[in-house]
N, C-alpha and C. Protein backbone atom coordinates (compact mmCIF):
# COMPACT_ATOMS: atom_id res chain seq x y z
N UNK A 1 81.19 106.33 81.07
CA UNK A 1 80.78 105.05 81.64
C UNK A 1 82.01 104.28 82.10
N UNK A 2 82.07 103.75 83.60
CA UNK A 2 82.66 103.15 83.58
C UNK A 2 83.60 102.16 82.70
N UNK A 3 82.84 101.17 82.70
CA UNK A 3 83.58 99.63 81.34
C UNK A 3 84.36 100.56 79.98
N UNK A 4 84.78 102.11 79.63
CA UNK A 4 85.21 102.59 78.85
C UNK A 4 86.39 103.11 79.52
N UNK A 5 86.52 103.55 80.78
CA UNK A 5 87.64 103.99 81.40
C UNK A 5 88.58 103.11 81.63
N UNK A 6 89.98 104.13 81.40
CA UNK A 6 91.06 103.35 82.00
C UNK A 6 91.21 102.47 82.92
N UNK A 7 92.10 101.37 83.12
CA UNK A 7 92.16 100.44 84.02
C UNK A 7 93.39 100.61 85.19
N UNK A 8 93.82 101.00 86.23
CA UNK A 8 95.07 100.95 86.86
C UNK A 8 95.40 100.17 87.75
N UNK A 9 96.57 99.76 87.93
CA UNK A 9 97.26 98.53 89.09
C UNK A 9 96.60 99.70 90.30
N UNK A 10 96.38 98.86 91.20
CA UNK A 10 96.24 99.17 92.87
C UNK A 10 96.35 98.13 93.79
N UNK A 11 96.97 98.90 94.59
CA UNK A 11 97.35 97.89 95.80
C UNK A 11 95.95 98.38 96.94
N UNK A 12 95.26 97.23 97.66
CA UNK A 12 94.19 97.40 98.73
C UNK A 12 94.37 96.95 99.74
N UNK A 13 95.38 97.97 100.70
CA UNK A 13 95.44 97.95 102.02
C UNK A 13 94.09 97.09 103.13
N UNK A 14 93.74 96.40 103.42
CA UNK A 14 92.89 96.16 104.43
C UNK A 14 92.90 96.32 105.57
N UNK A 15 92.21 96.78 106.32
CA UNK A 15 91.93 96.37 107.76
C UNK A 15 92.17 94.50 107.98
N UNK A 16 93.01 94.55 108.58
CA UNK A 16 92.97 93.02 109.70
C UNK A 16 92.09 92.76 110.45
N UNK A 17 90.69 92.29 109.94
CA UNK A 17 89.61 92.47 110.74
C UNK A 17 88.46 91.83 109.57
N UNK A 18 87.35 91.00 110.28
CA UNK A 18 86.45 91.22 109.08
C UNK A 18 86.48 89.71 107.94
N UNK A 19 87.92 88.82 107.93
CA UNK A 19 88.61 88.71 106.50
C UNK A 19 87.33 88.08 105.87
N UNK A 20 86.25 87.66 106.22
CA UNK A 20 85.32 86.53 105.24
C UNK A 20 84.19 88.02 104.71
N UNK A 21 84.60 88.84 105.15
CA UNK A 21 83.38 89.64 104.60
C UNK A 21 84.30 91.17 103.53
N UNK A 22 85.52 90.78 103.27
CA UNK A 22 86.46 91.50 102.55
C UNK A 22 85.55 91.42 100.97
N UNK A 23 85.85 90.35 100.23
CA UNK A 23 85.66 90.53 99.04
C UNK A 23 83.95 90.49 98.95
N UNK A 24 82.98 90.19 99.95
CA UNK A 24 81.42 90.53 99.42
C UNK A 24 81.56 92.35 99.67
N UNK A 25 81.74 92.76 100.34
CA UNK A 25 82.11 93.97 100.24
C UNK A 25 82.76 95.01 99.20
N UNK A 26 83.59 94.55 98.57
CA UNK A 26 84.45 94.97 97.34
C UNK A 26 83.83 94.64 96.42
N UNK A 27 83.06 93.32 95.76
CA UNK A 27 82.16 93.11 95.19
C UNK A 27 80.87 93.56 94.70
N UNK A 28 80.32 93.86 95.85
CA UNK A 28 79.37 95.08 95.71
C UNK A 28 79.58 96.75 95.39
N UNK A 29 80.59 96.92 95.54
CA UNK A 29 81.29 98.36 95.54
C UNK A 29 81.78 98.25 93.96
N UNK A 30 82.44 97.26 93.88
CA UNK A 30 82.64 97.33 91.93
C UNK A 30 81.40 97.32 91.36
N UNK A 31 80.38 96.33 91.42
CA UNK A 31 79.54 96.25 90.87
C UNK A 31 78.97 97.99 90.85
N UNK A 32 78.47 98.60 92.22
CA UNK A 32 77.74 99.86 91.90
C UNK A 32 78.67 100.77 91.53
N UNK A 33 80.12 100.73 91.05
CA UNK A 33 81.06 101.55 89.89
C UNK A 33 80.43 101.09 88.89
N UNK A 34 80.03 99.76 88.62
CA UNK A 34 80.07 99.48 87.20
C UNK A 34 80.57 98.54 86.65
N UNK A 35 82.08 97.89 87.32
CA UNK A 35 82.90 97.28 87.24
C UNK A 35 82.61 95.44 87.86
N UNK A 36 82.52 94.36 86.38
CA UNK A 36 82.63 92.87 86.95
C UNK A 36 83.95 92.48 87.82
N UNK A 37 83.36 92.31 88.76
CA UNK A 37 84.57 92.11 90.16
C UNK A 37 86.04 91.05 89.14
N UNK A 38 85.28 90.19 88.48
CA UNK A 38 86.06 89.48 87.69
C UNK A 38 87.52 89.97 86.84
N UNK A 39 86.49 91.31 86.06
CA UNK A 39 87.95 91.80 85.44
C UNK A 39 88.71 92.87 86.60
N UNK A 40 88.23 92.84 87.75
CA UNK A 40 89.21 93.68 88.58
C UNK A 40 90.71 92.37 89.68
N UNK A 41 89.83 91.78 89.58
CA UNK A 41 91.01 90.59 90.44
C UNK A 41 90.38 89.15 89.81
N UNK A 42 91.81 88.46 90.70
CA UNK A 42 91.63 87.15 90.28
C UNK A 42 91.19 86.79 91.93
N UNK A 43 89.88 86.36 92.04
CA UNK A 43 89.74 85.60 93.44
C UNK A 43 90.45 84.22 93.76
N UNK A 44 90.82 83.52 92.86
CA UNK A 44 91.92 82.79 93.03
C UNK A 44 93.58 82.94 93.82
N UNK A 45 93.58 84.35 93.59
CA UNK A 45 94.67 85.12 94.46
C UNK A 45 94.73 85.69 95.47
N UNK A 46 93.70 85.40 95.61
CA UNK A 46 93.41 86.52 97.35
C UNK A 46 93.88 85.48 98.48
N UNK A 47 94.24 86.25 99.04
CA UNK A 47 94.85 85.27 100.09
C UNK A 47 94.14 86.28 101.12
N UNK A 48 93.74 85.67 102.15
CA UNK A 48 93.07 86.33 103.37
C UNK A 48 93.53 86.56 104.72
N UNK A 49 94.86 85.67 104.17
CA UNK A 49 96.17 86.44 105.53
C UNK A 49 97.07 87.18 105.67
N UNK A 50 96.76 87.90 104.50
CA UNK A 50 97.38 89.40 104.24
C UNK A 50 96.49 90.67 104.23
N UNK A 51 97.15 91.56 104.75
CA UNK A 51 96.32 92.89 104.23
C UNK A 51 96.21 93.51 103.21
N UNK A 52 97.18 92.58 102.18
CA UNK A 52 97.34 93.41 100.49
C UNK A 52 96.55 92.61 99.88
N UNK A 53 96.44 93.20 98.64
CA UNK A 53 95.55 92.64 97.55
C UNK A 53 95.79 93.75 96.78
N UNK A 54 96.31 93.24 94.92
CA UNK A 54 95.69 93.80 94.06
C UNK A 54 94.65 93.86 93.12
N UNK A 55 94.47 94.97 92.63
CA UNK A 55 93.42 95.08 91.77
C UNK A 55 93.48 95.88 90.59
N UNK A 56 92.75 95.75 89.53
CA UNK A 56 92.68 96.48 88.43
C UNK A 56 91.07 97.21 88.49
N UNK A 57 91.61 98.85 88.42
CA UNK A 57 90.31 99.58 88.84
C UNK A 57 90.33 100.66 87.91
N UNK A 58 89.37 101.18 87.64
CA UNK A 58 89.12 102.59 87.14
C UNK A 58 88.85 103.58 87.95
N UNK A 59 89.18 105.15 87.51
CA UNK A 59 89.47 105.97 88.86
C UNK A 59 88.21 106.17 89.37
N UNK A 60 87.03 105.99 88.66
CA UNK A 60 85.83 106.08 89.30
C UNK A 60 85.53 104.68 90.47
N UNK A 61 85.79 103.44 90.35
CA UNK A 61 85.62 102.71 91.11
C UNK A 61 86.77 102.74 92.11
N UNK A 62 88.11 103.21 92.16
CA UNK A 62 88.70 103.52 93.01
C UNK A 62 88.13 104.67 93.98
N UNK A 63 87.76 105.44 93.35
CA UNK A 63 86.95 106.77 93.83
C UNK A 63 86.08 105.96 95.02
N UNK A 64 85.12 105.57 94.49
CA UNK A 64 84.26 104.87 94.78
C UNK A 64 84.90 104.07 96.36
N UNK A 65 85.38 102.86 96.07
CA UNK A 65 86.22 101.67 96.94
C UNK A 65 87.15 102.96 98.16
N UNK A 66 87.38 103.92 97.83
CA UNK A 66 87.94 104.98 98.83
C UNK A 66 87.15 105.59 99.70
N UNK A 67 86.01 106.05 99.28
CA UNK A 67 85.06 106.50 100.17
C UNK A 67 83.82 105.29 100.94
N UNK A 68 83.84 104.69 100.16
CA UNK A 68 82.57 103.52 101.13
C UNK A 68 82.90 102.41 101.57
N UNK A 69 84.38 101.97 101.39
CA UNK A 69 85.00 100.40 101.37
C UNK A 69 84.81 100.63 103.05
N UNK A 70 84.44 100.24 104.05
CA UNK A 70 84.73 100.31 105.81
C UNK A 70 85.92 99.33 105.83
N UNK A 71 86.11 98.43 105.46
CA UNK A 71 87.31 97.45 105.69
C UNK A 71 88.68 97.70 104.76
N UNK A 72 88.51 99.35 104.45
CA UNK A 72 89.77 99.49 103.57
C UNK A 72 90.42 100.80 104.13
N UNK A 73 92.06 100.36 104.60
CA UNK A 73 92.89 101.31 105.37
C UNK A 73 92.54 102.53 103.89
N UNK A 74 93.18 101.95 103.11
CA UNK A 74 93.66 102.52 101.72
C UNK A 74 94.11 101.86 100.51
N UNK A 75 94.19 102.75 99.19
CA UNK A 75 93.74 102.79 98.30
C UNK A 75 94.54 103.09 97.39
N UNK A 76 95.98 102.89 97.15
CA UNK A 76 97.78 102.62 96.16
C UNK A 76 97.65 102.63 94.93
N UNK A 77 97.72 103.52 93.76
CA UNK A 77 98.47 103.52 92.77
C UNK A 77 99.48 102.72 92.89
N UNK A 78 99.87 101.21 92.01
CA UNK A 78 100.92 101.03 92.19
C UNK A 78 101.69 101.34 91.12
N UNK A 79 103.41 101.75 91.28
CA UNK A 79 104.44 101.94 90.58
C UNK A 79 105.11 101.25 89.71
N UNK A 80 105.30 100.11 91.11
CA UNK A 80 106.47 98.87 90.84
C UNK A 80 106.28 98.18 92.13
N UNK A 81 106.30 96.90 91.58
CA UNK A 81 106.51 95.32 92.70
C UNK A 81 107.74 94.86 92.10
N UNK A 82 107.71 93.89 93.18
CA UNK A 82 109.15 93.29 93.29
C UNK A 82 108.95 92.19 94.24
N UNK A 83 109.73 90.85 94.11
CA UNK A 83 109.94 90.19 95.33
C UNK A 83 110.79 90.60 96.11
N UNK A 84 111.75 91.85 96.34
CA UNK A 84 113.15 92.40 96.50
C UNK A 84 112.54 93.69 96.33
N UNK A 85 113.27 94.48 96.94
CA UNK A 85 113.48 96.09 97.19
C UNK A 85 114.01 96.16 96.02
N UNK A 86 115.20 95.37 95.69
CA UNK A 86 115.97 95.96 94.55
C UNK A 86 114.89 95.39 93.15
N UNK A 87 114.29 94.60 93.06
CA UNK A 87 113.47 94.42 91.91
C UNK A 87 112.39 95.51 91.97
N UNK A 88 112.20 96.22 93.33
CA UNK A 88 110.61 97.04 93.39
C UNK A 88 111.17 98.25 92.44
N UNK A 89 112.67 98.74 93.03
CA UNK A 89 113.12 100.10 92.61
C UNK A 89 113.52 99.69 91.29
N UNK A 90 113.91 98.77 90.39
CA UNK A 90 114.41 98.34 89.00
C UNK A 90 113.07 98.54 88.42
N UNK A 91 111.96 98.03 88.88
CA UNK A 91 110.64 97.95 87.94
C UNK A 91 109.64 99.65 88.04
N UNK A 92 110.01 100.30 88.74
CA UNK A 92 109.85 101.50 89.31
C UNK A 92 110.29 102.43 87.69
N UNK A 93 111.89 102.52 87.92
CA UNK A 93 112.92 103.06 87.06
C UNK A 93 112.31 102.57 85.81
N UNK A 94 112.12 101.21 85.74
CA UNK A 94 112.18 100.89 83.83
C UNK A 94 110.12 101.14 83.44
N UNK A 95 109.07 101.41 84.53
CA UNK A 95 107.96 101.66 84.15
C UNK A 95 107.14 102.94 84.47
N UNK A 96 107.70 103.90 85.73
CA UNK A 96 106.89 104.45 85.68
C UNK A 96 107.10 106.23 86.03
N UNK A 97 108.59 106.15 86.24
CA UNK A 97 109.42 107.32 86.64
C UNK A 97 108.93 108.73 85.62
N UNK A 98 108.34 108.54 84.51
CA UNK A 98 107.76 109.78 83.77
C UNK A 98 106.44 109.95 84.22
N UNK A 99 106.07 109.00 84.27
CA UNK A 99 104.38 109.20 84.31
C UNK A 99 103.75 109.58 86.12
N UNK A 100 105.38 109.02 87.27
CA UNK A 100 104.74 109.35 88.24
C UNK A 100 105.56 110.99 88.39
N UNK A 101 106.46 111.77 87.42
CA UNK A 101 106.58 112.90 87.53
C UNK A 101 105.64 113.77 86.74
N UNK A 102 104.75 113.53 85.56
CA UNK A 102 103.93 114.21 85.05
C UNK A 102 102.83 114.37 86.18
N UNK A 103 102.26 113.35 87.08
CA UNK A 103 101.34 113.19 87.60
C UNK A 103 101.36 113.69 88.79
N UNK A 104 102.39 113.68 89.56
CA UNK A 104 102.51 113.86 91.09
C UNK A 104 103.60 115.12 91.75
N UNK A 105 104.60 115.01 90.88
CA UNK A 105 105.70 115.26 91.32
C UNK A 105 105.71 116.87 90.73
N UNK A 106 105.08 117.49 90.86
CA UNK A 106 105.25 119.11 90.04
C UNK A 106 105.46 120.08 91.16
N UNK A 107 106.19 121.31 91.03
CA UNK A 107 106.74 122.25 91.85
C UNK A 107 105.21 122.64 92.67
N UNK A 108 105.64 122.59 94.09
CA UNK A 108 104.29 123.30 95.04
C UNK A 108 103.79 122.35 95.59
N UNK A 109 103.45 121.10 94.72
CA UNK A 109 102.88 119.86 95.55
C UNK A 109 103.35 119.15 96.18
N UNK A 110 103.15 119.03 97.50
CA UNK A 110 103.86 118.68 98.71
C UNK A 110 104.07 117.10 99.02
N UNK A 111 104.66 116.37 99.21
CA UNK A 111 104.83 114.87 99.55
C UNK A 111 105.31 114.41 100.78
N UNK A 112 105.08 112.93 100.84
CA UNK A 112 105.59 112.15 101.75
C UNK A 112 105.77 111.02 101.50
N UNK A 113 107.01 110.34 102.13
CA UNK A 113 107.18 109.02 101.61
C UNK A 113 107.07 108.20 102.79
N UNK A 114 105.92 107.05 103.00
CA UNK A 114 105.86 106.13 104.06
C UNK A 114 106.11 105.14 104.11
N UNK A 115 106.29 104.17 105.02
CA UNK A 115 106.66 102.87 104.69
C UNK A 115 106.07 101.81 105.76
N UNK A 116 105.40 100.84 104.83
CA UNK A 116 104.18 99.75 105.83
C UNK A 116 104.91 98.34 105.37
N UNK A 117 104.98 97.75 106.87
CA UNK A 117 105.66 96.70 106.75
C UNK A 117 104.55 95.34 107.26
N UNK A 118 104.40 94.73 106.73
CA UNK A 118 103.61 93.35 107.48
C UNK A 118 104.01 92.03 107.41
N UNK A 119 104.08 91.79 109.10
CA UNK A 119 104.72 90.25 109.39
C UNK A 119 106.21 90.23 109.88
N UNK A 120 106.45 92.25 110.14
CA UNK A 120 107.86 92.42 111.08
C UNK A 120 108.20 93.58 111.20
N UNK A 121 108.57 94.02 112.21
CA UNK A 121 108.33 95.09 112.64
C UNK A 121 109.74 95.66 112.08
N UNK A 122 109.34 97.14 110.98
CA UNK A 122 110.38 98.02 110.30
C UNK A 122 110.94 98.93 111.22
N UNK A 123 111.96 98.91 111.56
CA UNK A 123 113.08 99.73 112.49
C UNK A 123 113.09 100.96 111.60
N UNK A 124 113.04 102.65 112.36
CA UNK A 124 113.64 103.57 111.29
C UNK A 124 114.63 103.51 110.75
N UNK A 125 115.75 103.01 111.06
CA UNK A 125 116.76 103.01 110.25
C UNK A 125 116.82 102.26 108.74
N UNK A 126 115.87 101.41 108.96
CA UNK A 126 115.05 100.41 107.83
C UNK A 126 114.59 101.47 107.16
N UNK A 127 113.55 101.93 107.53
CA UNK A 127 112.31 102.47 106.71
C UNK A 127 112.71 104.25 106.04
N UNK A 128 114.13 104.54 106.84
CA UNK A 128 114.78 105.78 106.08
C UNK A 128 115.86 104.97 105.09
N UNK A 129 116.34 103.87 105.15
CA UNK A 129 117.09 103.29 104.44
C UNK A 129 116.17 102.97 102.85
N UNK A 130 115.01 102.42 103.45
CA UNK A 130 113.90 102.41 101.76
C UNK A 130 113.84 103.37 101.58
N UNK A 131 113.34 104.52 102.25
CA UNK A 131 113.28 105.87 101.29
C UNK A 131 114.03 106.77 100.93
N UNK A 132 115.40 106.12 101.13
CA UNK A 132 116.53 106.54 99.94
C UNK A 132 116.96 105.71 98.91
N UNK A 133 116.21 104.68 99.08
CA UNK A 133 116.44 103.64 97.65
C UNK A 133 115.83 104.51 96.20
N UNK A 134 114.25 105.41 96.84
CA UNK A 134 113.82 105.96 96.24
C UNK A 134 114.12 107.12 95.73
N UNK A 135 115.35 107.76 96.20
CA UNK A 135 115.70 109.38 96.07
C UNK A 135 115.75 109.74 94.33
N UNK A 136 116.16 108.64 93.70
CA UNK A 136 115.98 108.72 91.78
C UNK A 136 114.63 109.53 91.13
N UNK A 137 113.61 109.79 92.48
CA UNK A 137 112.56 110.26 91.55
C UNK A 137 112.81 111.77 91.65
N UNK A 138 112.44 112.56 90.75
CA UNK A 138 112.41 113.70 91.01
C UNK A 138 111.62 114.78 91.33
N UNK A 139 111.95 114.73 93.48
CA UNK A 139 110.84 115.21 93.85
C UNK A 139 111.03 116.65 93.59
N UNK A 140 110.09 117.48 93.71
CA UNK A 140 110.13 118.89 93.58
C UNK A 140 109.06 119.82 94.51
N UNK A 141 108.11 118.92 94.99
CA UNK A 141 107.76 119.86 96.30
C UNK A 141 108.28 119.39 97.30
N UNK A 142 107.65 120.09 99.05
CA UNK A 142 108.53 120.09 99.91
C UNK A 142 108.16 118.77 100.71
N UNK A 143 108.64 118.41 101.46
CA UNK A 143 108.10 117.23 102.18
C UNK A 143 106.73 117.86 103.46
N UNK A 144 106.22 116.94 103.56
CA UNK A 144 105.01 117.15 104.14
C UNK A 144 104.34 115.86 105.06
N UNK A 145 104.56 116.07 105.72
CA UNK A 145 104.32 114.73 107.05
C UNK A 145 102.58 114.53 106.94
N UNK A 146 102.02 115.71 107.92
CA UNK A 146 101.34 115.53 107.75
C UNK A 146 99.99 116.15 106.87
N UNK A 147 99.57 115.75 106.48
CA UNK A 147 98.69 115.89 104.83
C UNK A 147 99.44 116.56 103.91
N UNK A 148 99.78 115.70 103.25
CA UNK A 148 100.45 115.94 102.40
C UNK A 148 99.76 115.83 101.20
N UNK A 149 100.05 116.68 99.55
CA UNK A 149 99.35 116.49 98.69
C UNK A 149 99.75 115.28 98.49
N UNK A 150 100.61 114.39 97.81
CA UNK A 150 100.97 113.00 97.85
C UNK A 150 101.65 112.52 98.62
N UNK A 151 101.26 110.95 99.09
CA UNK A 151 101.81 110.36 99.98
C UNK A 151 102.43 109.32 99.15
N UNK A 152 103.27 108.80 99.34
CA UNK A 152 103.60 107.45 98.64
C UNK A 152 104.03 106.80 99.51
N UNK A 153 104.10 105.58 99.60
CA UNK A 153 104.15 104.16 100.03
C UNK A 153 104.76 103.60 99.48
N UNK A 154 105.67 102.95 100.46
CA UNK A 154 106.84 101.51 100.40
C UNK A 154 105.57 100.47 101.07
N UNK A 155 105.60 99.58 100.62
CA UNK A 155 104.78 98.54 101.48
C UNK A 155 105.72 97.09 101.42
N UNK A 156 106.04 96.38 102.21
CA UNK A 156 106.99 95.04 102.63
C UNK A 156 105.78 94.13 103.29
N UNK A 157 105.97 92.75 102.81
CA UNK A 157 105.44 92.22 103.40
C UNK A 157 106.39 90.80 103.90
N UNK A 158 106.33 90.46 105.01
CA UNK A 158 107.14 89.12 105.26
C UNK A 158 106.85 88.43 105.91
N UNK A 159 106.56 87.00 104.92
CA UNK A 159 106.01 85.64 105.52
C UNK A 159 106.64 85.10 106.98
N UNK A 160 105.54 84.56 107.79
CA UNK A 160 105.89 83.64 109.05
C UNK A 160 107.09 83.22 108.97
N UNK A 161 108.06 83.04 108.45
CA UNK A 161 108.91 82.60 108.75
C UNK A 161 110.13 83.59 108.58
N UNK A 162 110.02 84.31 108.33
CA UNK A 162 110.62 85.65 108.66
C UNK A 162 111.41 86.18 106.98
N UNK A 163 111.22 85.00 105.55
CA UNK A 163 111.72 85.07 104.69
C UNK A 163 111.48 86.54 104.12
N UNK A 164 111.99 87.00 103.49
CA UNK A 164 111.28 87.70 102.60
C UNK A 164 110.99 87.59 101.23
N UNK A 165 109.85 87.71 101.06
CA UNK A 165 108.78 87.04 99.32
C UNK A 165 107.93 88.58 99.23
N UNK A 166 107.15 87.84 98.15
CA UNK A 166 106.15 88.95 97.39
C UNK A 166 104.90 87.85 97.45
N UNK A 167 103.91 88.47 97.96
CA UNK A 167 102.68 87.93 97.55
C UNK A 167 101.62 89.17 96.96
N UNK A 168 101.41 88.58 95.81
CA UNK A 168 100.96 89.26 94.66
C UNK A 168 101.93 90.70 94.52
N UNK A 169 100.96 91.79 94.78
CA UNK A 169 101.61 93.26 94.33
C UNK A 169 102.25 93.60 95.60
N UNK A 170 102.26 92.82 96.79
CA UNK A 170 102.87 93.28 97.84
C UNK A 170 104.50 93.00 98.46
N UNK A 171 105.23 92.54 97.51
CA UNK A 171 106.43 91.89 98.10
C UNK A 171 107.25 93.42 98.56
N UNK A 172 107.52 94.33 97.72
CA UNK A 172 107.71 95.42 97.92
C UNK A 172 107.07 95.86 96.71
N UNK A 173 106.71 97.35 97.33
CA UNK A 173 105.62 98.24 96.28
C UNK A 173 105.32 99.72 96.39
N UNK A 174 105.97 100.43 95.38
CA UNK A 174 106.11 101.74 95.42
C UNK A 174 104.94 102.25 95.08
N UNK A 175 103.92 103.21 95.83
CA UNK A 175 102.52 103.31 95.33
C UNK A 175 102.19 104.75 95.87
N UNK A 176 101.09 105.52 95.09
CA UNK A 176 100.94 106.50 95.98
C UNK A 176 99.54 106.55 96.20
N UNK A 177 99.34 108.04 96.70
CA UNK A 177 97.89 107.94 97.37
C UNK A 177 97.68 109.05 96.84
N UNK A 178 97.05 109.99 96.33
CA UNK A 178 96.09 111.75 96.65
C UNK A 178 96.94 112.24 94.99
């Protein structure tokens, strides 16, 4: 039963599109997991001019929110946040570097590391520069562009005014997918 399963951080990519019909949507999708929308977010935090949002889900309602959500790019394990790159990769290192090599990282299974920026446009030299911040993990399959068994995600987000902050799990956020 659901309400007995584990709970995990996730980050929820949105579609830019839609924003007043985001959370009746997600709402209904927890509910038929099982899950009171309540203990998955704080609606107090949602901000509706972003495409991030976290949540606390179980893998069945993630399951779930992956296949029927229409207003959801995708669907992040997160690692580590940070308001800073360098706080994302510090909170990375001190929480989750065993558990994302038991889980992901085993010889044969193929990866990719991406990187989503919102509110400014990431130059490659940027976005190969984050994914050597990350080189500490220890990958062991081969890289894999496209479909890859895991994907992981850098995600940046930066306010109108070109600062860079964290709003909620999105300031920077090491997360994966598959």
């Amino acid at each position: 039963m659901a309400a007995t399963e584990e709970k995990r951080e996730y980050l929820l990519h949105w579609v830019h599109r839609h924003l007043d019909f985001r959370l009746a949507e997600l709402n209904a999708l927890l509910r038929m997991a099982g899950m009171d929308p309540d203990d998955a977010y704080d609606p107090q935090r949602v901000e509706l001019g972003t495409p991030f949002m976290s949540a606390r889900l179980t893998l069945s309602a993630k399951d779930l929110l992956t296949r029927r959500c229409v207003l959801l790019k995708g669907v992040y394990e997160v690692f580590g946040t940070g308001k800073t790159v360098d706080e994302c990769v510090a909170d990375v290192k001190s929480r989750s570097v065993p558990r994302i090599a038991a889980e992901h990282l085993r010889p044969g299974k193929s990866f990719s590391i991406m990187v989503q920026a919102h509110g400014r446009r990431c130059s490659l030299d940027r976005q190969n520069a984050l994914r050597q911040r990350f080189s500490f993990l220890p990958f062991q399959g081969d890289v894999c562009l496209k479909d890859p068994d895991v994907a992981f995600w850098i995600c940046e987000e930066y306010h109108l005014n070109g600062d860079y902050a964290a709003v909620d799990a999105a300031g920077a956020v090491a997360a994966a997918d598959g």
